[in-house]
N, C-alpha and C. Protein backbone atom coordinates (compact mmCIF):
# COMPACT_ATOMS: atom_id res chain seq x y z
N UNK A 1 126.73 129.55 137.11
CA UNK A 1 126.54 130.98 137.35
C UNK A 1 126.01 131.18 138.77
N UNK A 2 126.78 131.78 139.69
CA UNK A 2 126.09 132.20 140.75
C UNK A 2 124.70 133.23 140.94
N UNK A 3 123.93 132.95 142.23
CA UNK A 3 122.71 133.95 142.40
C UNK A 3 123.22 135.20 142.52
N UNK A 4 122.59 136.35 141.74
CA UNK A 4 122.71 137.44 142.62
C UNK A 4 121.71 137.94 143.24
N UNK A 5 122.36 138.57 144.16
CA UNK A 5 121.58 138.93 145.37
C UNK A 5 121.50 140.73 145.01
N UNK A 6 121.96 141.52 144.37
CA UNK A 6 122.61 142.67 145.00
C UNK A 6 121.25 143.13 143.74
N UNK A 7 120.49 144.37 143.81
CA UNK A 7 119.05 144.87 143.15
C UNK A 7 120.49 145.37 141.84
N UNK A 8 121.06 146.31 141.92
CA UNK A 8 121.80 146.85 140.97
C UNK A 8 122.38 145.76 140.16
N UNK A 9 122.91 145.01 140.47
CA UNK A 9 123.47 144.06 139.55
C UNK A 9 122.66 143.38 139.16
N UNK A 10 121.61 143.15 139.70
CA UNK A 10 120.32 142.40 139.11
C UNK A 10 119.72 143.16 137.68
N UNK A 11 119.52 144.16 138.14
CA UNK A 11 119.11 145.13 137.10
C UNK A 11 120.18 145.16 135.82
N UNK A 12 120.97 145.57 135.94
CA UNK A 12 122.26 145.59 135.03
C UNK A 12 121.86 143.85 134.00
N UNK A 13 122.14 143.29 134.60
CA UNK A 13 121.85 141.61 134.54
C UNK A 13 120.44 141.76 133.56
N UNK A 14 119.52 141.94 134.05
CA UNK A 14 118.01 141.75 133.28
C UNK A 14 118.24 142.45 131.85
N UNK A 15 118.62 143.80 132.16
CA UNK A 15 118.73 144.64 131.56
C UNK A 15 119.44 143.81 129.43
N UNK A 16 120.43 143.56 129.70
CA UNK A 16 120.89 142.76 129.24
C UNK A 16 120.77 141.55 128.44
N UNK A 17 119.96 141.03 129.22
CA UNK A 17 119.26 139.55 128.97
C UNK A 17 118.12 139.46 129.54
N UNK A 18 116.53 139.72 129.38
CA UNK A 18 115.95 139.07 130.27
C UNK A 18 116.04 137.99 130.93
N UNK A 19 115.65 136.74 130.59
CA UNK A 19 116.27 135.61 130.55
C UNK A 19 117.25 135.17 132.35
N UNK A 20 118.12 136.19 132.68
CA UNK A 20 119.01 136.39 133.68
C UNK A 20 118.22 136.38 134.51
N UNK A 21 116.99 136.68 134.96
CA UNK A 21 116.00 136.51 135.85
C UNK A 21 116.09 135.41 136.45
N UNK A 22 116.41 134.18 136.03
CA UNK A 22 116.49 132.98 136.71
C UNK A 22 117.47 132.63 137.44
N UNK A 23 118.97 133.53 137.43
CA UNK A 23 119.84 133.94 138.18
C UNK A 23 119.54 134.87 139.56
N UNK A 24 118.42 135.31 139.58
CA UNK A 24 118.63 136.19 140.78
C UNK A 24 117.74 135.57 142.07
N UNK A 25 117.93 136.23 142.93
CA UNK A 25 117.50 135.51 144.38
C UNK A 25 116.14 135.51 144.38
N UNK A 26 115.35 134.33 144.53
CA UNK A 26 114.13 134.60 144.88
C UNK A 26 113.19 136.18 145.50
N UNK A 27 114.51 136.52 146.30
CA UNK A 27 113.36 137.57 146.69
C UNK A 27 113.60 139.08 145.61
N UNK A 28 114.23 138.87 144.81
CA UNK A 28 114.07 139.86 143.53
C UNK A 28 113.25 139.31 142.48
N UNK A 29 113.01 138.03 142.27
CA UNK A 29 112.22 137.67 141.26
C UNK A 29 110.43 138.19 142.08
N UNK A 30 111.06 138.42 142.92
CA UNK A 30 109.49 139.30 143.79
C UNK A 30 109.54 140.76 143.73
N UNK A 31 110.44 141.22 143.51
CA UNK A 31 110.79 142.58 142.90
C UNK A 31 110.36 143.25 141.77
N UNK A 32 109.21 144.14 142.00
CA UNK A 32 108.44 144.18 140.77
C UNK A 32 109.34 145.78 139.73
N UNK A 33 110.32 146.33 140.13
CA UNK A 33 111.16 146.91 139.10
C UNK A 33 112.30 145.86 138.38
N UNK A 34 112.65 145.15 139.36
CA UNK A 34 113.13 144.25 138.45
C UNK A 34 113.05 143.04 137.51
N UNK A 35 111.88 142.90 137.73
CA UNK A 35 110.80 142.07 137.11
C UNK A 35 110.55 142.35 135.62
N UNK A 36 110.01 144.01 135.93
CA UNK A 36 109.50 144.57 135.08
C UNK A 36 110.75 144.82 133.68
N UNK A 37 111.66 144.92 134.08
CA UNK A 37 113.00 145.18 133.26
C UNK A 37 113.25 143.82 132.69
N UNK A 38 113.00 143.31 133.25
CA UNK A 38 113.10 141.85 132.46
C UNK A 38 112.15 141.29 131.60
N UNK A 39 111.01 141.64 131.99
CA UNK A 39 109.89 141.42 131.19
C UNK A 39 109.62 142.04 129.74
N UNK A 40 110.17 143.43 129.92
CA UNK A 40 110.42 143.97 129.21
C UNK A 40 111.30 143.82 127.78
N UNK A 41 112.69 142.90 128.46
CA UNK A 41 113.37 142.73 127.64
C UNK A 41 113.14 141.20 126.82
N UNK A 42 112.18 140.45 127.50
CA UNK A 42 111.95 139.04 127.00
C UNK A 42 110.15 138.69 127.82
N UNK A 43 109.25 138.67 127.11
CA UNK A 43 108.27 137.94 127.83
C UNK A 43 108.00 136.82 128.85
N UNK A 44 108.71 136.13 128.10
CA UNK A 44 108.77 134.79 129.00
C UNK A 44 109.71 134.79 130.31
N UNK A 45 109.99 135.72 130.70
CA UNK A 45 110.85 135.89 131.75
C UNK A 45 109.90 135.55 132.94
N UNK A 46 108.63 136.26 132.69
CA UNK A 46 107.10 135.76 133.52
C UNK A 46 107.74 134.81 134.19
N UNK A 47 108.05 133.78 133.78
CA UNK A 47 108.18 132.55 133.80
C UNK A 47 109.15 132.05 135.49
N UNK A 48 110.11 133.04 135.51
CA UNK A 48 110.47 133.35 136.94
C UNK A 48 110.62 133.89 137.91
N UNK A 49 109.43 134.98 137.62
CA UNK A 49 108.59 135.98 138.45
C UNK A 49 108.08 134.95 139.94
N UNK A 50 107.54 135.59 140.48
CA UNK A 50 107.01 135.74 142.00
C UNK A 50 105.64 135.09 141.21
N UNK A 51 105.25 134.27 142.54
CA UNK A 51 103.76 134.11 142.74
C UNK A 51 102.71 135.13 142.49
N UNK A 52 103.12 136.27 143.43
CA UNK A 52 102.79 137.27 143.58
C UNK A 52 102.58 138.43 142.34
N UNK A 53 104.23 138.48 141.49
CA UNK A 53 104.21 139.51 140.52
C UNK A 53 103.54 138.49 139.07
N UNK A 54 103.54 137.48 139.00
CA UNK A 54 102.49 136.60 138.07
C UNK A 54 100.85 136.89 138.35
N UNK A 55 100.37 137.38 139.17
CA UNK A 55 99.02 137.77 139.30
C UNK A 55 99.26 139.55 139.67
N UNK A 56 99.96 140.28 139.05
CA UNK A 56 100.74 141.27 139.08
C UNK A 56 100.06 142.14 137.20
N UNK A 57 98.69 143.14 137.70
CA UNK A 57 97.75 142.91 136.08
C UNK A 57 99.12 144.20 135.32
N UNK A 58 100.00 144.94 135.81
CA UNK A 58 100.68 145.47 135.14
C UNK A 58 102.09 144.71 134.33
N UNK A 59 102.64 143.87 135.26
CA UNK A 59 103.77 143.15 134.95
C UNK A 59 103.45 142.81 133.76
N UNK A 60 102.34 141.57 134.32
CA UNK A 60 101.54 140.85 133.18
C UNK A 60 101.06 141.40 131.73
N UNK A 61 100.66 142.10 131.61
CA UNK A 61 100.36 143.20 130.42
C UNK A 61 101.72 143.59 129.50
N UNK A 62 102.38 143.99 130.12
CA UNK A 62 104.10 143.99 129.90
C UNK A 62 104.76 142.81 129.18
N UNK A 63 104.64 141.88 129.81
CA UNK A 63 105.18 140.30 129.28
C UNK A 63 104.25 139.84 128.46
N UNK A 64 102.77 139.74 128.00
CA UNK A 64 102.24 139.37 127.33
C UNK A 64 102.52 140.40 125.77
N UNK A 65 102.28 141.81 126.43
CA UNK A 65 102.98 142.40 124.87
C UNK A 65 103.61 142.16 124.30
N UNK A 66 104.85 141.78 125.04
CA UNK A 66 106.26 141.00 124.53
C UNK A 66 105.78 140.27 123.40
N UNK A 67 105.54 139.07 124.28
CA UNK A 67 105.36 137.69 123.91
C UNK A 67 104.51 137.37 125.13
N UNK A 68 103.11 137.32 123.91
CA UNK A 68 102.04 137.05 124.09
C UNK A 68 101.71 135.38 124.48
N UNK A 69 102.71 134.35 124.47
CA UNK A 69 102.32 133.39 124.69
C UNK A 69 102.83 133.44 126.54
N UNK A 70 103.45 134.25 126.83
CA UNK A 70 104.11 134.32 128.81
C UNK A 70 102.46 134.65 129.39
N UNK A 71 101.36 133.79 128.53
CA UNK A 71 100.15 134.05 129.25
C UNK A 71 100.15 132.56 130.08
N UNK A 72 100.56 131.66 129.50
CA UNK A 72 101.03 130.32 130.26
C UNK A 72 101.52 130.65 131.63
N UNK A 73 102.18 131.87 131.94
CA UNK A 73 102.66 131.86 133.44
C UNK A 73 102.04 132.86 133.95
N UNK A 74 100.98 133.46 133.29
CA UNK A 74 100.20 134.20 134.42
C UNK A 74 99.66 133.80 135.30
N UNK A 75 98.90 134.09 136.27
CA UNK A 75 98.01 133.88 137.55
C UNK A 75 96.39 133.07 136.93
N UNK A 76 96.01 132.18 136.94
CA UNK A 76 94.28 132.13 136.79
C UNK A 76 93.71 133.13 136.36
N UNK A 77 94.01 134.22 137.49
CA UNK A 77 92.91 135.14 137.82
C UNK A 77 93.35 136.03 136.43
N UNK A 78 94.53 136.19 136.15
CA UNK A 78 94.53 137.12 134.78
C UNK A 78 94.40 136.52 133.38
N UNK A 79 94.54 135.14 133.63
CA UNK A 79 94.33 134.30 132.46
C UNK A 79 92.40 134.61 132.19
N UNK A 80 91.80 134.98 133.20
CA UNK A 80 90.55 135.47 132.91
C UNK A 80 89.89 136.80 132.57
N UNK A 81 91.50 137.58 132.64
CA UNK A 81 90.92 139.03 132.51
C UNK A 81 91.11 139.14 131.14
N UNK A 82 90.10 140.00 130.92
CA UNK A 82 89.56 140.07 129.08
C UNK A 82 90.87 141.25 128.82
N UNK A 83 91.33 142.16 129.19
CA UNK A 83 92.30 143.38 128.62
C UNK A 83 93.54 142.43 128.26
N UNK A 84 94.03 141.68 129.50
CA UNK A 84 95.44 140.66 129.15
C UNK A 84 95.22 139.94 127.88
N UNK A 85 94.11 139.18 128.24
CA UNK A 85 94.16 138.13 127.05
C UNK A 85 94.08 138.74 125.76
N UNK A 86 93.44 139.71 125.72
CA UNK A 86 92.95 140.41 124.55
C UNK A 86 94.24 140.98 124.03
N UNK A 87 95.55 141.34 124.80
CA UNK A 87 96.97 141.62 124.53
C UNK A 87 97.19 140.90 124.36
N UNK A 88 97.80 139.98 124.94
CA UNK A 88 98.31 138.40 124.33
C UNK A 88 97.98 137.78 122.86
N UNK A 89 96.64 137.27 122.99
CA UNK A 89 96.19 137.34 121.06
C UNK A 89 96.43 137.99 120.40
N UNK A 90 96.62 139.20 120.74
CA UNK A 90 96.63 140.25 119.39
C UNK A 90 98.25 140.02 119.03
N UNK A 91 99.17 139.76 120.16
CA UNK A 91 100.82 139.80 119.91
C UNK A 91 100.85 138.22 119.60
N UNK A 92 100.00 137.07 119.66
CA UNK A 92 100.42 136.06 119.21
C UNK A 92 99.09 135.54 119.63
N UNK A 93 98.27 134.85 118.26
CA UNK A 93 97.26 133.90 118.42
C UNK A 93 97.61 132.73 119.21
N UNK A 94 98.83 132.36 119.68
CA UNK A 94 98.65 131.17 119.79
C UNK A 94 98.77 131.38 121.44
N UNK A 95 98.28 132.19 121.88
CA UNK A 95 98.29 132.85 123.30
C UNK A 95 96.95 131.89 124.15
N UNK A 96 96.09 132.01 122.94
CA UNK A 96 94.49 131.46 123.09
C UNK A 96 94.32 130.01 123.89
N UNK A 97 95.35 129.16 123.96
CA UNK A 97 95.33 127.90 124.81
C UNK A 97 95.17 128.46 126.25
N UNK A 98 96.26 129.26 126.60
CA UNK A 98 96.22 129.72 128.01
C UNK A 98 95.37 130.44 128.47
N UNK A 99 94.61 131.14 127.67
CA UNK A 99 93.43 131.53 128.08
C UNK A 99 92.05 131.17 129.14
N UNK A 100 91.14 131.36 129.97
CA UNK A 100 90.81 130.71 130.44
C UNK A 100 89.33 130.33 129.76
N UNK A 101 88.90 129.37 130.07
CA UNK A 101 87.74 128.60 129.41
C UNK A 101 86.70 129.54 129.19
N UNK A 102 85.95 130.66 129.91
CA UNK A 102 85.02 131.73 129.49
C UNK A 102 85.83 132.38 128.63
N UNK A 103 87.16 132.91 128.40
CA UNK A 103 87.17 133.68 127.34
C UNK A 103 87.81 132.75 125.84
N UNK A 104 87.72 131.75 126.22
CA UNK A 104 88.13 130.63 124.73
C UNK A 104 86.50 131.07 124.17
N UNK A 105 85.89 130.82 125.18
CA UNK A 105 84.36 130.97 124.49
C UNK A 105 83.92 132.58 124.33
N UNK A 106 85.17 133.96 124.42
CA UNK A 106 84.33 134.89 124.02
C UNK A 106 84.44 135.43 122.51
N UNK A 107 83.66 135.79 121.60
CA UNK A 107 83.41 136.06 120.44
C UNK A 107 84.56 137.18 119.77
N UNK A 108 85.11 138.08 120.50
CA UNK A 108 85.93 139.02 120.58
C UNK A 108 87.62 138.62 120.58
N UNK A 109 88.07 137.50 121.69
CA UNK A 109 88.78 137.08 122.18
C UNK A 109 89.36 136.22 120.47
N UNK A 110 88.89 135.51 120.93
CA UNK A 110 88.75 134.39 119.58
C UNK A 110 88.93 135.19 118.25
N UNK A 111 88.34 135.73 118.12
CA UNK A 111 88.41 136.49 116.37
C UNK A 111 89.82 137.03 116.52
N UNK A 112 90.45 137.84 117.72
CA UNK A 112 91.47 138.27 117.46
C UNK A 112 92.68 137.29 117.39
N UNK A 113 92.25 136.20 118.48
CA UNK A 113 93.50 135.00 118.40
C UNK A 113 93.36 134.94 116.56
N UNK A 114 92.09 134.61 115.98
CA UNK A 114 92.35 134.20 114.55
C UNK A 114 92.58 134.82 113.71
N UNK A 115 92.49 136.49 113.92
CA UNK A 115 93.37 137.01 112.76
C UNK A 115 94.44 137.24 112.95
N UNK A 116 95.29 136.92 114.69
CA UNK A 116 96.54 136.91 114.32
C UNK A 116 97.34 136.00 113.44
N UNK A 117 96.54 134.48 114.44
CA UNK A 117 96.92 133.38 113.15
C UNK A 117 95.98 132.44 113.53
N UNK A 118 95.67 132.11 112.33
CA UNK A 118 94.22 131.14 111.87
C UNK A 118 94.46 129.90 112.60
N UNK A 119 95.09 129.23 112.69
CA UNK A 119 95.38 128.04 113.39
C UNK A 119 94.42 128.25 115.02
N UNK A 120 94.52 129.22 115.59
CA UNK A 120 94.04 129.54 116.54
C UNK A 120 92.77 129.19 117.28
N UNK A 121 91.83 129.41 116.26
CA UNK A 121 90.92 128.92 116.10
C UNK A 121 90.84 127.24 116.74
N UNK A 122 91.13 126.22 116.45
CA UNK A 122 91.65 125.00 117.32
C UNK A 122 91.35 125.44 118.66
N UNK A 123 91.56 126.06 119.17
CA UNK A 123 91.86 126.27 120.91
C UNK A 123 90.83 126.83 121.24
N UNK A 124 89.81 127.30 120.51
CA UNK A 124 88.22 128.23 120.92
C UNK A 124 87.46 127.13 121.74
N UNK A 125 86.38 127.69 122.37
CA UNK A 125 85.45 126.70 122.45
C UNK A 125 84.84 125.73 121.33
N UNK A 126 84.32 125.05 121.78
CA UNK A 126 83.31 123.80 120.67
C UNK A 126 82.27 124.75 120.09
N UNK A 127 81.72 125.92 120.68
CA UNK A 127 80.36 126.48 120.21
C UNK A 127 80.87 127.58 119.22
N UNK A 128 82.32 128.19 119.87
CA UNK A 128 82.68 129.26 118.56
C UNK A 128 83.48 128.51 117.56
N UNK A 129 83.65 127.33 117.61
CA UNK A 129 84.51 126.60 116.64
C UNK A 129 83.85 126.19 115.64
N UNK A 130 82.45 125.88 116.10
CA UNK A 130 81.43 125.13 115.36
C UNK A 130 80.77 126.50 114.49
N UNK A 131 80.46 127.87 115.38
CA UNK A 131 80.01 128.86 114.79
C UNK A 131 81.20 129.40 113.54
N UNK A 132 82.41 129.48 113.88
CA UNK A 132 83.13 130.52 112.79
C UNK A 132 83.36 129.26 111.33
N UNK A 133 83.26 127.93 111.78
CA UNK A 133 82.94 126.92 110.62
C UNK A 133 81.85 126.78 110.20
N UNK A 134 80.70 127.05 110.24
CA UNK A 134 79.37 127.76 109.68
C UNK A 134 79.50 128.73 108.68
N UNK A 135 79.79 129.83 109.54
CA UNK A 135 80.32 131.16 108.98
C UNK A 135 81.08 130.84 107.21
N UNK A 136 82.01 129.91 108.12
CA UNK A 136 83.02 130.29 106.29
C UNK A 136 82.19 129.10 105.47
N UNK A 137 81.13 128.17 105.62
CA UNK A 137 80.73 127.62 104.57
C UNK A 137 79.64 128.41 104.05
């Protein structure tokens, strides 16, 4: 499959498939409408976003709603922000790995990874892992 280059056919393209994102020219995967259309249509599209639109707190919010696990290709810096992560868990516990190490350990964060799905729990810190296994004995 060739790159496209051209924003309209890009769009058309995303539109379609997210996924198609990995078809288009680097400097549209920096293109934050077309980004966003893709993200839209598949989370994990994150995945061949821009440097730039990966630390991008709207994109990001977008693709984690999706599919809450495209927290794997966020930026650090949003893997630490409590609103993302707190989207991500709620659309899929198992978001909570990518999370960053202060919010594995926040009390809030965590409860929601585990009532999306219990397994979740695994990926908390040692101190809330040890606390919510207290709890249920």
């Amino acid at each position: 499959m060739k790159i496209i280059t051209d924003k309209v056919e890009a769009l058309r393209a995303v539109k379609e498939k997210g996924w198609d994102l990995l078809f288009v020219s680097w400097q549209l995967q920096d293109d934050k409408e077309v980004v966003m259309v893709a993200v839209k249509q598949n989370g994990l599209a994150l995945f061949y976003a821009s440097k730039r639109l990966k630390d991008d707190k709207d994109v990001v919010l977008v693709a984690v709603g999706r599919n809450g696990v495209a927290l794997d290709y966020a930026s650090d810096r949003l893997k630490d922000d409590k609103d993302v992560v707190m989207t991500a868990v709620k659309q899929n516990g198992l978001a909570l790995p990518y999370a960053s190490k202060r919010l594995k350990d926040d009390e809030d964060v965590v409860m929601a990874a585990v009532e999306q799905y219990g397994g979740a729990l695994y990926y908390a810190s040692e101190r809330l892992q040890k606390l919510f296994k207290e709890g249920i004995n």
